[in-house]
N, C-alpha and C. Protein backbone atom coordinates (compact mmCIF):
# COMPACT_ATOMS: atom_id res chain seq x y z
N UNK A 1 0.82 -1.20 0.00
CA UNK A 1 0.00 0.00 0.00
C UNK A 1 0.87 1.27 0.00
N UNK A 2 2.22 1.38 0.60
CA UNK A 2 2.68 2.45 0.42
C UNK A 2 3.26 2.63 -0.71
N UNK A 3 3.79 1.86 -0.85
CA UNK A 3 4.45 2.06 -2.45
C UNK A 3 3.04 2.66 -3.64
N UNK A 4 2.14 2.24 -3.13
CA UNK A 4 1.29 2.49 -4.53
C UNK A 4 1.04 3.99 -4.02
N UNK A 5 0.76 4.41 -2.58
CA UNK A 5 1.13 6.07 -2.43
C UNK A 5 1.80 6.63 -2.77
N UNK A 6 2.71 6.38 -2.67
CA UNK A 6 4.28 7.25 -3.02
C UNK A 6 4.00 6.85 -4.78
N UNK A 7 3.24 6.09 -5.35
CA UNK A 7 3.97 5.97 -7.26
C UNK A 7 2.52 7.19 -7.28
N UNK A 8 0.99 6.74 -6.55
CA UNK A 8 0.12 7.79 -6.99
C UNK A 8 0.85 9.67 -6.39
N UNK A 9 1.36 9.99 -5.48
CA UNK A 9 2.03 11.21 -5.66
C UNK A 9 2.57 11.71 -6.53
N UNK A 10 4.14 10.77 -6.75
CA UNK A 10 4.49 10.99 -7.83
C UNK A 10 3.97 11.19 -8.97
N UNK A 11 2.97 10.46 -9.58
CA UNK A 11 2.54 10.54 -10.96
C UNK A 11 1.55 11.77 -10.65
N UNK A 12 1.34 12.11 -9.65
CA UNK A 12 0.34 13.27 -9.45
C UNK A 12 1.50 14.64 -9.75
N UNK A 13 2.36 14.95 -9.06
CA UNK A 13 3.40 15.56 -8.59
C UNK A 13 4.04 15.78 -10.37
N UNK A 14 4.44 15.18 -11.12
CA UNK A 14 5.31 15.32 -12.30
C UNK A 14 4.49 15.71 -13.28
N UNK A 15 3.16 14.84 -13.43
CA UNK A 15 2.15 15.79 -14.52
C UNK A 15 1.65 16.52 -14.03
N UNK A 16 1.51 17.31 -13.13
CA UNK A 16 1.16 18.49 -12.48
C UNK A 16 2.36 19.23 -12.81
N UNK A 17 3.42 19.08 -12.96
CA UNK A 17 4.30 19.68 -12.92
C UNK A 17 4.53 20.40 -14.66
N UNK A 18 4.72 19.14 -15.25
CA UNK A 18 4.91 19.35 -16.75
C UNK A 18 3.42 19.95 -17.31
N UNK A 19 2.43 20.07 -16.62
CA UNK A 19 1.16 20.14 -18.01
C UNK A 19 0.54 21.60 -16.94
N UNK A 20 1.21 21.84 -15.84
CA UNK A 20 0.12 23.28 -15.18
C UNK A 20 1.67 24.25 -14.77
N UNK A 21 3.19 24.11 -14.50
CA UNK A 21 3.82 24.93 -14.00
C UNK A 21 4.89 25.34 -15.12
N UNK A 22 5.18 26.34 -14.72
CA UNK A 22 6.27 26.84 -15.82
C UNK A 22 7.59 26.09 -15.74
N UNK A 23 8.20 25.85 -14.58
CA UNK A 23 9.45 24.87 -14.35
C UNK A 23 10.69 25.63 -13.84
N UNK A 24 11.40 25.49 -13.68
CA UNK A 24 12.86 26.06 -13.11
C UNK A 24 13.40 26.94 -14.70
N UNK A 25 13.66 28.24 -14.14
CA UNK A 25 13.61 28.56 -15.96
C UNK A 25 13.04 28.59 -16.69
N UNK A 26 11.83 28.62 -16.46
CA UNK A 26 10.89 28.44 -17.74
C UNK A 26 10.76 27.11 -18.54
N UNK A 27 11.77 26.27 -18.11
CA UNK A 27 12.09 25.28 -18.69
C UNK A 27 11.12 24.35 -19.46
N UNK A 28 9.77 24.08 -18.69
CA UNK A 28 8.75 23.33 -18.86
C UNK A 28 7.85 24.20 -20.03
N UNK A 29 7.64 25.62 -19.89
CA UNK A 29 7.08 26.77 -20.81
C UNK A 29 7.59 26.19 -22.15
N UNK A 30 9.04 26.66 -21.96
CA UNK A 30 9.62 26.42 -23.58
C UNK A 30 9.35 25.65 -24.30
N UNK A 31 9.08 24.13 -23.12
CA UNK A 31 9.23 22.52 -23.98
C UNK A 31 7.84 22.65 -24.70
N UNK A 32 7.01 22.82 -23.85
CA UNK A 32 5.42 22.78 -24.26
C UNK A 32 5.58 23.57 -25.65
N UNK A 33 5.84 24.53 -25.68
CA UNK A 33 5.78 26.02 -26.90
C UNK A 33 6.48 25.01 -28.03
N UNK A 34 7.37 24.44 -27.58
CA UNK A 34 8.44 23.63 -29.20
C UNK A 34 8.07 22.40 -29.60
N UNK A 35 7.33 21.58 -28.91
CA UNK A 35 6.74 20.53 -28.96
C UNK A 35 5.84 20.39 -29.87
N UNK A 36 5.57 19.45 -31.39
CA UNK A 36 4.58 19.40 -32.15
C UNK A 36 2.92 19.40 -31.73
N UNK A 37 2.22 20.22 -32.62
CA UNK A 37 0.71 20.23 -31.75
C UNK A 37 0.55 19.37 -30.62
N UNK A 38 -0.04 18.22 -31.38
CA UNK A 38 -0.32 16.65 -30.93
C UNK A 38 0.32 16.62 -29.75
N UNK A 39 1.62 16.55 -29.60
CA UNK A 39 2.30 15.99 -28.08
C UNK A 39 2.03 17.46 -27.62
N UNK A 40 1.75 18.61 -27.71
CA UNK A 40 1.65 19.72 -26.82
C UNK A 40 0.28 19.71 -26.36
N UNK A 41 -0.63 19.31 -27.07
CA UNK A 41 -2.05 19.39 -26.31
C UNK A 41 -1.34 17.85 -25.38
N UNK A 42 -1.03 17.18 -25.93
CA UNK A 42 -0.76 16.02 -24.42
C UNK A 42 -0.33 17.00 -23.00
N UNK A 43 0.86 17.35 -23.32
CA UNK A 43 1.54 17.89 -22.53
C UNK A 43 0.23 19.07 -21.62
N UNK A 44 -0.36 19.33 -22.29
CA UNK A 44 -1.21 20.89 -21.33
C UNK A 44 -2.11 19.91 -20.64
N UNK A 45 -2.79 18.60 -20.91
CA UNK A 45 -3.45 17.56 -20.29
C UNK A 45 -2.89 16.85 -18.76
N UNK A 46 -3.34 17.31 -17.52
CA UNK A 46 -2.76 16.46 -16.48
C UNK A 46 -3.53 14.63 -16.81
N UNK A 47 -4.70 14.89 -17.43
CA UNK A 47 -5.09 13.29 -17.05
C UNK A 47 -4.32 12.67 -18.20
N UNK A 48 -4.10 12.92 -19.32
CA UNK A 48 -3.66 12.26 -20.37
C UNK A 48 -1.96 12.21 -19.85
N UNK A 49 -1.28 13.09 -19.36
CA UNK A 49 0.20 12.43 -18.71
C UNK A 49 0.38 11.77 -17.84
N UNK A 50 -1.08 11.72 -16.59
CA UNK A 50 -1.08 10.63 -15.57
C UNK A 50 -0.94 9.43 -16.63
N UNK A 51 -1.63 9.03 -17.64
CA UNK A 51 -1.86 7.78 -18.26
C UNK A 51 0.31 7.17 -18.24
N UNK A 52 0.86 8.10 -18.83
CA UNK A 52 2.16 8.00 -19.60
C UNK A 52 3.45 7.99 -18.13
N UNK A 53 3.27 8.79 -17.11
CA UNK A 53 3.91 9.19 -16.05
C UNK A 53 3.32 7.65 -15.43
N UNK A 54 2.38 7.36 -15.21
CA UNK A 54 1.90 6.30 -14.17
C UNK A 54 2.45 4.52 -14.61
N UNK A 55 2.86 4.89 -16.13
CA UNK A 55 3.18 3.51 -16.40
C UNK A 55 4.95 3.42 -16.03
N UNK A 56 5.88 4.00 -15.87
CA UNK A 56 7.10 3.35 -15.30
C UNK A 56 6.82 3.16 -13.68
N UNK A 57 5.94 4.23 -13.48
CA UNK A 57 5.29 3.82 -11.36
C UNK A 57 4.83 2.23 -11.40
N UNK A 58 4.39 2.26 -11.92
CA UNK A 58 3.25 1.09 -11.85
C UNK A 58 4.78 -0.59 -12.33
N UNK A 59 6.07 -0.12 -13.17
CA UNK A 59 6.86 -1.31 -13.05
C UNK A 59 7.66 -1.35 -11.82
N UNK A 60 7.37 0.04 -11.12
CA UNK A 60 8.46 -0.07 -9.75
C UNK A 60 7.53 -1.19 -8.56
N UNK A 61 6.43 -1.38 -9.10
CA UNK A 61 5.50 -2.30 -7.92
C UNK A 61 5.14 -3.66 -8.39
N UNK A 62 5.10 -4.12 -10.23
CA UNK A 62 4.78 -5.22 -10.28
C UNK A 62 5.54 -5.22 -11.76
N UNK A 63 5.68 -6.48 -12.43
CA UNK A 63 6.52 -6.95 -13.65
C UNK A 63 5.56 -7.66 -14.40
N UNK A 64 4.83 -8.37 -13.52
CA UNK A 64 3.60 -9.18 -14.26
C UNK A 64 2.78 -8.33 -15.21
N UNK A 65 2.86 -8.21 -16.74
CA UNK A 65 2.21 -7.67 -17.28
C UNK A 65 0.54 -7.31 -17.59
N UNK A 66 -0.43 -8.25 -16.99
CA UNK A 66 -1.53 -7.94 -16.77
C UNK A 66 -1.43 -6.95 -15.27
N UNK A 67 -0.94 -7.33 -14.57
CA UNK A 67 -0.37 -6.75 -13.14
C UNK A 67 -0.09 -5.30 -13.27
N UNK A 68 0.85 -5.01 -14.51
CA UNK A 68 1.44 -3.70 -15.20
C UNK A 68 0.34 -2.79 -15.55
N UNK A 69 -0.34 -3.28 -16.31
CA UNK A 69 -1.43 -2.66 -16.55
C UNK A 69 -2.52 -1.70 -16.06
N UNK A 70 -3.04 -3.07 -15.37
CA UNK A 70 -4.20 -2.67 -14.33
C UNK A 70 -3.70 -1.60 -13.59
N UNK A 71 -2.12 -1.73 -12.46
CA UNK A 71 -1.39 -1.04 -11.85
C UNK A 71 -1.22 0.80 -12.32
N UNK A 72 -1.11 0.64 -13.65
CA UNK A 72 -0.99 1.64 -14.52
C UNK A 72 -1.91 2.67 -14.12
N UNK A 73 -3.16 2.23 -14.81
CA UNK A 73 -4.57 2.21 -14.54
C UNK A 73 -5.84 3.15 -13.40
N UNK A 74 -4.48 2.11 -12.30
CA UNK A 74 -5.18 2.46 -11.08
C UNK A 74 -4.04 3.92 -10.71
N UNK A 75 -3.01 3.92 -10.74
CA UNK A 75 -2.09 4.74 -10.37
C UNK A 75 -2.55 5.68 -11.21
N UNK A 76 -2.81 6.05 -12.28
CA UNK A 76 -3.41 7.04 -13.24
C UNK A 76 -4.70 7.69 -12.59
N UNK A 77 -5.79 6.99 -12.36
CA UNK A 77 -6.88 7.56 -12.04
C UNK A 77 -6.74 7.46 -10.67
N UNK A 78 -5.74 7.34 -9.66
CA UNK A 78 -6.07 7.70 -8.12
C UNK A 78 -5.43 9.45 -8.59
N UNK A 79 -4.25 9.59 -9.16
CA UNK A 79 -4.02 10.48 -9.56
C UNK A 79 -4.93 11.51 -10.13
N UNK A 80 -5.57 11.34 -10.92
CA UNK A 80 -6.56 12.86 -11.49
C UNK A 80 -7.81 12.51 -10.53
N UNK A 81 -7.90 11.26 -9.63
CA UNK A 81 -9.04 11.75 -8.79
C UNK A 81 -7.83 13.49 -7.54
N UNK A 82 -6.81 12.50 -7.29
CA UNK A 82 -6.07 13.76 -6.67
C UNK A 82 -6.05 15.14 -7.23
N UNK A 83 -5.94 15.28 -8.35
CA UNK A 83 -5.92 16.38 -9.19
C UNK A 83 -7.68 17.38 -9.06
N UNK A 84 -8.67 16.39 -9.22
CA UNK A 84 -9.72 16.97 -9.39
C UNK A 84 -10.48 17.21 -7.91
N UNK A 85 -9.57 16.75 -6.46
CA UNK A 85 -9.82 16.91 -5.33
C UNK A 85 -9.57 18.55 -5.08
N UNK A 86 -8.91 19.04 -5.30
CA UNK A 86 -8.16 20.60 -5.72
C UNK A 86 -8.74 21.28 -6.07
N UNK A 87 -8.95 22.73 -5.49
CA UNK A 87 -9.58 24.01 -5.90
C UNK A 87 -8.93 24.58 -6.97
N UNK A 88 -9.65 25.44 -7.46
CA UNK A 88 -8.52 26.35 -8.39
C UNK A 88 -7.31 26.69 -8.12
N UNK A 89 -6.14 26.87 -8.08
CA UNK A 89 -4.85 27.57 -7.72
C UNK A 89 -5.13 29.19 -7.59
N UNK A 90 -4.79 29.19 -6.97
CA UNK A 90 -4.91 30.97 -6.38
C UNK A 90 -3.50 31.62 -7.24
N UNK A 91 -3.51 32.54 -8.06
CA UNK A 91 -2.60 33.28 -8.77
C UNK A 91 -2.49 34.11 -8.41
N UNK A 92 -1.49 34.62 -8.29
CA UNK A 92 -0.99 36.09 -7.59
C UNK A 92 0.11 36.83 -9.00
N UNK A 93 -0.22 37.87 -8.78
CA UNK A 93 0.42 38.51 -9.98
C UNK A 93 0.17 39.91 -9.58
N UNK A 94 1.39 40.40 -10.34
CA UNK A 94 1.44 42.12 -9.68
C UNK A 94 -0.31 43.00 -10.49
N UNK A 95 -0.26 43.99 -9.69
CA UNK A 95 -0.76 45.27 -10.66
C UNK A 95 -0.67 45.68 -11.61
N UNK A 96 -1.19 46.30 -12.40
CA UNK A 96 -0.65 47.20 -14.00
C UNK A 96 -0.47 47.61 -13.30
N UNK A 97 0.35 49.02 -14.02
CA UNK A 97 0.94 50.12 -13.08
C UNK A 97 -0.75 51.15 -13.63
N UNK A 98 -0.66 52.46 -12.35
CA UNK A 98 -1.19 52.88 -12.54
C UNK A 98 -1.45 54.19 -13.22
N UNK A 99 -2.39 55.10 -13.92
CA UNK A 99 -1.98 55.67 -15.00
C UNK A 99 -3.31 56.76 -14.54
N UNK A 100 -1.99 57.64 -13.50
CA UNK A 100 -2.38 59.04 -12.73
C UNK A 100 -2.66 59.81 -13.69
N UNK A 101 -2.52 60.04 -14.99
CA UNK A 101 -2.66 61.56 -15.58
C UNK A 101 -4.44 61.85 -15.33
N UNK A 102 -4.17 63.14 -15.62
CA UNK A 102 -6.10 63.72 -15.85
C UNK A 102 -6.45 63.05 -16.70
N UNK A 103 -5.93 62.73 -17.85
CA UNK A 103 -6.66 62.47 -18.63
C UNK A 103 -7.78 61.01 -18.57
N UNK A 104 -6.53 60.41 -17.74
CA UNK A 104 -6.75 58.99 -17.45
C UNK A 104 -8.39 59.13 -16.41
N UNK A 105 -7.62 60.14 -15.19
CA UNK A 105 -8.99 60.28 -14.89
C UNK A 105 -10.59 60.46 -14.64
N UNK A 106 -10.12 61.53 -15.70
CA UNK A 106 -11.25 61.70 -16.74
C UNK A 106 -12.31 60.43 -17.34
N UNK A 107 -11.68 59.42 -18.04
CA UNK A 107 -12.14 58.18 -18.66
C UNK A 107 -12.73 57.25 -17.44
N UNK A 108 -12.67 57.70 -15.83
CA UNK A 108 -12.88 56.77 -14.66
C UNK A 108 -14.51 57.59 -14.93
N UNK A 109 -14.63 58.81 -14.93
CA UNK A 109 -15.66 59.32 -14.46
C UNK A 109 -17.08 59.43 -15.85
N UNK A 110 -17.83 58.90 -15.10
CA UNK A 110 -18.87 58.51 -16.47
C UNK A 110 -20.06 59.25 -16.37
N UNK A 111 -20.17 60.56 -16.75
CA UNK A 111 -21.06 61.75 -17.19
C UNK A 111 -22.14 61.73 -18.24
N UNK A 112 -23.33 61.93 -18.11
CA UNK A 112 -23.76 61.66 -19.14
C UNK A 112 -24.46 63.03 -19.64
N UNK A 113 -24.37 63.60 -20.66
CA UNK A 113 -24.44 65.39 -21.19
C UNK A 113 -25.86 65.50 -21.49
N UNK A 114 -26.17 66.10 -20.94
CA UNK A 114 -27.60 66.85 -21.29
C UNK A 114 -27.78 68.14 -22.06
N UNK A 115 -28.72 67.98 -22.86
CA UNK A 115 -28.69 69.04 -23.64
C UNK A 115 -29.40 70.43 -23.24
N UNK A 116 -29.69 70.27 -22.23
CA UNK A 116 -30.49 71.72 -21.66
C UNK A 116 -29.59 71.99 -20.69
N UNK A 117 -28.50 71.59 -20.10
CA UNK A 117 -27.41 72.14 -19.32
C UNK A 117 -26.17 72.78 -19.65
């Protein structure tokens, strides 16, 4: 049982990693951006890399190839059940800067002109 924890983290943990974060450097950004369509929509997919990430987990626990499988399988979908247990990610990101002139101010304030005034 622990081992199949530690392979469902992992496979949670690495396609989370490659298909939602930018990476050390941007590193993960770039790959996605250079990557042919096809494998880049894989890549932006966490459930479709659980499938691919979960199958070397799944030989660290069994060799028996029906065993492999199933293992696969299950390590895949404990995974995007983990994934879909998760709220949105909270993003934090600066301000625009702000844009003091009158004029700017002007465009905040919404007047509407009458013709008898």
């Amino acid at each position: 049982m622990f081992r199949f924890a530690v392979a469902v983290l992992a496979t949670w943990r690495v396609a989370h990693l490659v298909a939602r974060e930018d990476g050390p450097g941007d590193a993960l950004v770039s790959l996605r951006r250079r990557v042919p369509r096809g494998i880049g929509r894989m890549l932006d997919c966490i459930y479709c890399l659980s499938l691919w990430v979960s199958a070397p987990a799944a030989l660290w626990m069994t060799r028996d190839p029906l065993d492999w499988f199933v293992t696969t399988l299950a390590i895949s979908g404990a995974a995007c059940l983990l994934e879909r247990s998760g709220g949105e990610p909270i993003v934090i990101r600066t301000l625009d800067a702000v844009d003091d002139t009158e004029e700017a101010r002007h465009e905040l304030l919404r007047t509407t002109a009458h013709a008898d005034a």
